[in-house]
N, C-alpha and C. Protein backbone atom coordinates (compact mmCIF):
# COMPACT_ATOMS: atom_id res chain seq x y z
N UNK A 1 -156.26 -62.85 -163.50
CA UNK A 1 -155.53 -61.63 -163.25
C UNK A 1 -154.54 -61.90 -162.10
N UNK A 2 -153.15 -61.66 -162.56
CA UNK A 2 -152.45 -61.45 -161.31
C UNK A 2 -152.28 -60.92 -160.02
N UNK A 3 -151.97 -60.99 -159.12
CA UNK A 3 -151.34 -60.10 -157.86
C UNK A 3 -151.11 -58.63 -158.21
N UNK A 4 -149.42 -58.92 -159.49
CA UNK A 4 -149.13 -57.71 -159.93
C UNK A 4 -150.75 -56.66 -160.38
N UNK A 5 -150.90 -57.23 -161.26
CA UNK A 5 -152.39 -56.47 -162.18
C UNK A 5 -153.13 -55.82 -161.58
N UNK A 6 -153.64 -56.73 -160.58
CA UNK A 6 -154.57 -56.44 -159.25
C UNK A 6 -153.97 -55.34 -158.87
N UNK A 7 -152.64 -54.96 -157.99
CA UNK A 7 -152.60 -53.75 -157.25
C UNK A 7 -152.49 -52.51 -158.20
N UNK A 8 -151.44 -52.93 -159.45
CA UNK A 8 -151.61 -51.73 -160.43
C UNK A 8 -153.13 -51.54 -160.89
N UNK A 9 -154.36 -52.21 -160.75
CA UNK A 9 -155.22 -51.64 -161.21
C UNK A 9 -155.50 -50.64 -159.88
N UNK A 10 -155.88 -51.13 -158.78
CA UNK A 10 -156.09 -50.50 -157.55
C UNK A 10 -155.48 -49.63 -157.66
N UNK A 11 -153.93 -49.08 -157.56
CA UNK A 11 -152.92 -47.99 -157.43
C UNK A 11 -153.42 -46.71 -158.33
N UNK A 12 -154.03 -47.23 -159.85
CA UNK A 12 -154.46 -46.57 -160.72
C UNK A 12 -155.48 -45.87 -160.70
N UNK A 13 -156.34 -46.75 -159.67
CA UNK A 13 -158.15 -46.32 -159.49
C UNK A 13 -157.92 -45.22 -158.46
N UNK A 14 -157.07 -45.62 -157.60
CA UNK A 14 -156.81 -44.53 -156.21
C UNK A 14 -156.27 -43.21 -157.25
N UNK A 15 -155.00 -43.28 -157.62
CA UNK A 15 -154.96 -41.90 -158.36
C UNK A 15 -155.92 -41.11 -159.20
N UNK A 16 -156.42 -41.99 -160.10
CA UNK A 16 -157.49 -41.30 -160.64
C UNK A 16 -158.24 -40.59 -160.06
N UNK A 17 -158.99 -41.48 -158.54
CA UNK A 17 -159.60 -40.42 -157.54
C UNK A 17 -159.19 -39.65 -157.12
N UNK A 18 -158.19 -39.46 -156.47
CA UNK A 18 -157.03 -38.21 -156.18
C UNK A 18 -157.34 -37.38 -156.96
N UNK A 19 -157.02 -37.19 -158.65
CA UNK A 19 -157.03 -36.73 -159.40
C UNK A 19 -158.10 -35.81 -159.37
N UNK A 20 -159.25 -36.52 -159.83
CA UNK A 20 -160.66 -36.21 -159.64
C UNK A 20 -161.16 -35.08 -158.39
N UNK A 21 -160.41 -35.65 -157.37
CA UNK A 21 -160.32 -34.36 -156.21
C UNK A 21 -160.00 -33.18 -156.41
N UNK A 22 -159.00 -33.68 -157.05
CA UNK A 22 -158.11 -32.12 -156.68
C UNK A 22 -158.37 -31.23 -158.36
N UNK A 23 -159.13 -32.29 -159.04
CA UNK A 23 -159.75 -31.17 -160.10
C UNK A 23 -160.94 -30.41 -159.70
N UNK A 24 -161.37 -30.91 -159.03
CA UNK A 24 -162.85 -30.34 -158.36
C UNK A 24 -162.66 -29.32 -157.65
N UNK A 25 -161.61 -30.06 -156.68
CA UNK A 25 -161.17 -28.87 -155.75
C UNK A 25 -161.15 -26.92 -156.34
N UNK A 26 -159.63 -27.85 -157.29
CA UNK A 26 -159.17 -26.56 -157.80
C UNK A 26 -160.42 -25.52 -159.05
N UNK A 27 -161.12 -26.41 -159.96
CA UNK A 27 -162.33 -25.96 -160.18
C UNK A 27 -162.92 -25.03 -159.37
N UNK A 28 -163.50 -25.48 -158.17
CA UNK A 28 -163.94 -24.78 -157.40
C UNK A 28 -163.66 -23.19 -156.87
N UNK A 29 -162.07 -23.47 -155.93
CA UNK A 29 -161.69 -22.11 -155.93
C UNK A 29 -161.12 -21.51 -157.33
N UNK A 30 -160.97 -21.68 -158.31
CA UNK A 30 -160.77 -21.30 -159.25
C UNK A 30 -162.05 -19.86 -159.63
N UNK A 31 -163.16 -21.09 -159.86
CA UNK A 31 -164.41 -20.25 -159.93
C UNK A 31 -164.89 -19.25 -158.98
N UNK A 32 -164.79 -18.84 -157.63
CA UNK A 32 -165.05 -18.11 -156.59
C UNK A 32 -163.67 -17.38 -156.74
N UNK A 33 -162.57 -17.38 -157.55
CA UNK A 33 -161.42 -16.50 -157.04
C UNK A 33 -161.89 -15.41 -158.52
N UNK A 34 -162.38 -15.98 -159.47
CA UNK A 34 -163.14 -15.73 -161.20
C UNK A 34 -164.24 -14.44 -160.65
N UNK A 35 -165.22 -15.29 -160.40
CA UNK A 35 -166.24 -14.29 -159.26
C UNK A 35 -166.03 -13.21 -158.39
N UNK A 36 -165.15 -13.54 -157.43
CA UNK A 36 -164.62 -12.25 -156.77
C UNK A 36 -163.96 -11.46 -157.44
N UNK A 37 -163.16 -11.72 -158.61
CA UNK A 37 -162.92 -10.43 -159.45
C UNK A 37 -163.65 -9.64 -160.14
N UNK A 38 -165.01 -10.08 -160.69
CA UNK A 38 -165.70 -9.92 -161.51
C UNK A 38 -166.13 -9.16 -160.46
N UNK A 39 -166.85 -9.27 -159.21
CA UNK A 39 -167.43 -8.80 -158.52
C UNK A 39 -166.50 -6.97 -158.37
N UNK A 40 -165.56 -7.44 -157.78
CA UNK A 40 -164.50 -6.39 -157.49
C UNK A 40 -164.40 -4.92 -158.49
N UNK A 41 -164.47 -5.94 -159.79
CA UNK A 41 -164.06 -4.75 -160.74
C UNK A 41 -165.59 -4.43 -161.05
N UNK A 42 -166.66 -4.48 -160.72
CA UNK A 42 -168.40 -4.13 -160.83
C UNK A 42 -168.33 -3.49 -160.23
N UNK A 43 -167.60 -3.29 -158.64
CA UNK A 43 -167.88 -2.39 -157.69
C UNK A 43 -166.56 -1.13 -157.98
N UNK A 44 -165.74 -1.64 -158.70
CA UNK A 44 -164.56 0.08 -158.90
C UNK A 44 -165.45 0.29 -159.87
N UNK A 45 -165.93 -0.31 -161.08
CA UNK A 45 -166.92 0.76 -161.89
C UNK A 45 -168.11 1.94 -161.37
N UNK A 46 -169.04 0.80 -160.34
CA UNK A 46 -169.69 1.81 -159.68
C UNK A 46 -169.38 3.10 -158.48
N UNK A 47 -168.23 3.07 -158.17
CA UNK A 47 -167.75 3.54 -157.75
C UNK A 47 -167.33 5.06 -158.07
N UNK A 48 -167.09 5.24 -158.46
CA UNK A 48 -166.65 6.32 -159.59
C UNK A 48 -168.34 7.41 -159.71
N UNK A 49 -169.34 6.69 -159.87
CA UNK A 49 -170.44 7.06 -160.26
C UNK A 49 -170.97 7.83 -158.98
N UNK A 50 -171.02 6.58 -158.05
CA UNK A 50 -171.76 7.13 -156.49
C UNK A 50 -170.90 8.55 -156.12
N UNK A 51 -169.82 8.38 -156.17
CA UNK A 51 -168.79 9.36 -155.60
C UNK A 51 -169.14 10.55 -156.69
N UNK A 52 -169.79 10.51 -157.90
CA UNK A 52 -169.79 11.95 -158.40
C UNK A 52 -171.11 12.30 -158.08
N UNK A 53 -172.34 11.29 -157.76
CA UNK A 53 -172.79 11.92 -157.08
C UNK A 53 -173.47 12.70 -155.83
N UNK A 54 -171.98 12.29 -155.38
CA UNK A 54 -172.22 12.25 -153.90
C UNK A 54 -171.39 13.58 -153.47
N UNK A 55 -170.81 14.66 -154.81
CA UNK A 55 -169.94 15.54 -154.61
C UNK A 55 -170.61 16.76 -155.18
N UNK A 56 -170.13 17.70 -153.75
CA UNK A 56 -170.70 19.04 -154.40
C UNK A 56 -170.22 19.57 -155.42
N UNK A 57 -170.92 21.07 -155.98
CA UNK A 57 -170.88 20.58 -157.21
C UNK A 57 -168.80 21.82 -157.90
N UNK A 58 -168.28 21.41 -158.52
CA UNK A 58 -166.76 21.82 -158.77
C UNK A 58 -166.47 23.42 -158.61
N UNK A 59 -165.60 23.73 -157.95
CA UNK A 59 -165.12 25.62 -158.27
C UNK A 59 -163.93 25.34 -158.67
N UNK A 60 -163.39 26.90 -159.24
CA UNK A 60 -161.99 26.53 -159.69
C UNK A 60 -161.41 27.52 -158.79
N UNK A 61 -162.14 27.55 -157.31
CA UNK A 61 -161.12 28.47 -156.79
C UNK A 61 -161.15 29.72 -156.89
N UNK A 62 -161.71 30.34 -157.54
CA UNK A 62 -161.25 31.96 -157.73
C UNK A 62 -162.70 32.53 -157.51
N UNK A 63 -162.78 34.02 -156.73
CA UNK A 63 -164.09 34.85 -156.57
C UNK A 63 -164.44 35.65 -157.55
N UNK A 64 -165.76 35.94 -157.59
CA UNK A 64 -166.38 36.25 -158.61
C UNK A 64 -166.26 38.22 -157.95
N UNK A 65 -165.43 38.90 -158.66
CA UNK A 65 -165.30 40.24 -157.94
C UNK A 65 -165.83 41.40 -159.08
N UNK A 66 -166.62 41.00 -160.17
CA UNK A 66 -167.40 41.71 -160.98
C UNK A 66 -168.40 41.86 -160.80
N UNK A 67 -169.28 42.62 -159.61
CA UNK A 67 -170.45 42.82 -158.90
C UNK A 67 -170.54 44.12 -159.17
């Protein structure tokens, strides 16, 4: 094997690792940015729920003057 061969294999092995990094990497926050949405939109669903029942209960405003 040549000189040349030799460093293009090396040059090749280094990128690949690079590569390999920054797929992991991005994998990573990928998945936790996936999650925190999922999470996010679990909590506007429940949301909605707690708050009705956490509210007294509706008037429309007007008195009842048929006594």
């Amino acid at each position: 094997m040549t000189l040349t061969q030799k460093i293009i294999l090396i040059a090749l092995l280094v990128v690949g690792g690079l590569a390999l990094i920054v797929g992991f990497t991005l994998m990573h926050y990928i998945g936790g940015f996936l999650r925190t949405v999922e999470e996010e939109k679990a909590q506007e669903e429940e949301a909605p729920r707690q708050s009705e029942d956490s509210l007294p209960p509706k008037s429309d405003g007007k008195t009842n003057t048929n006594t």
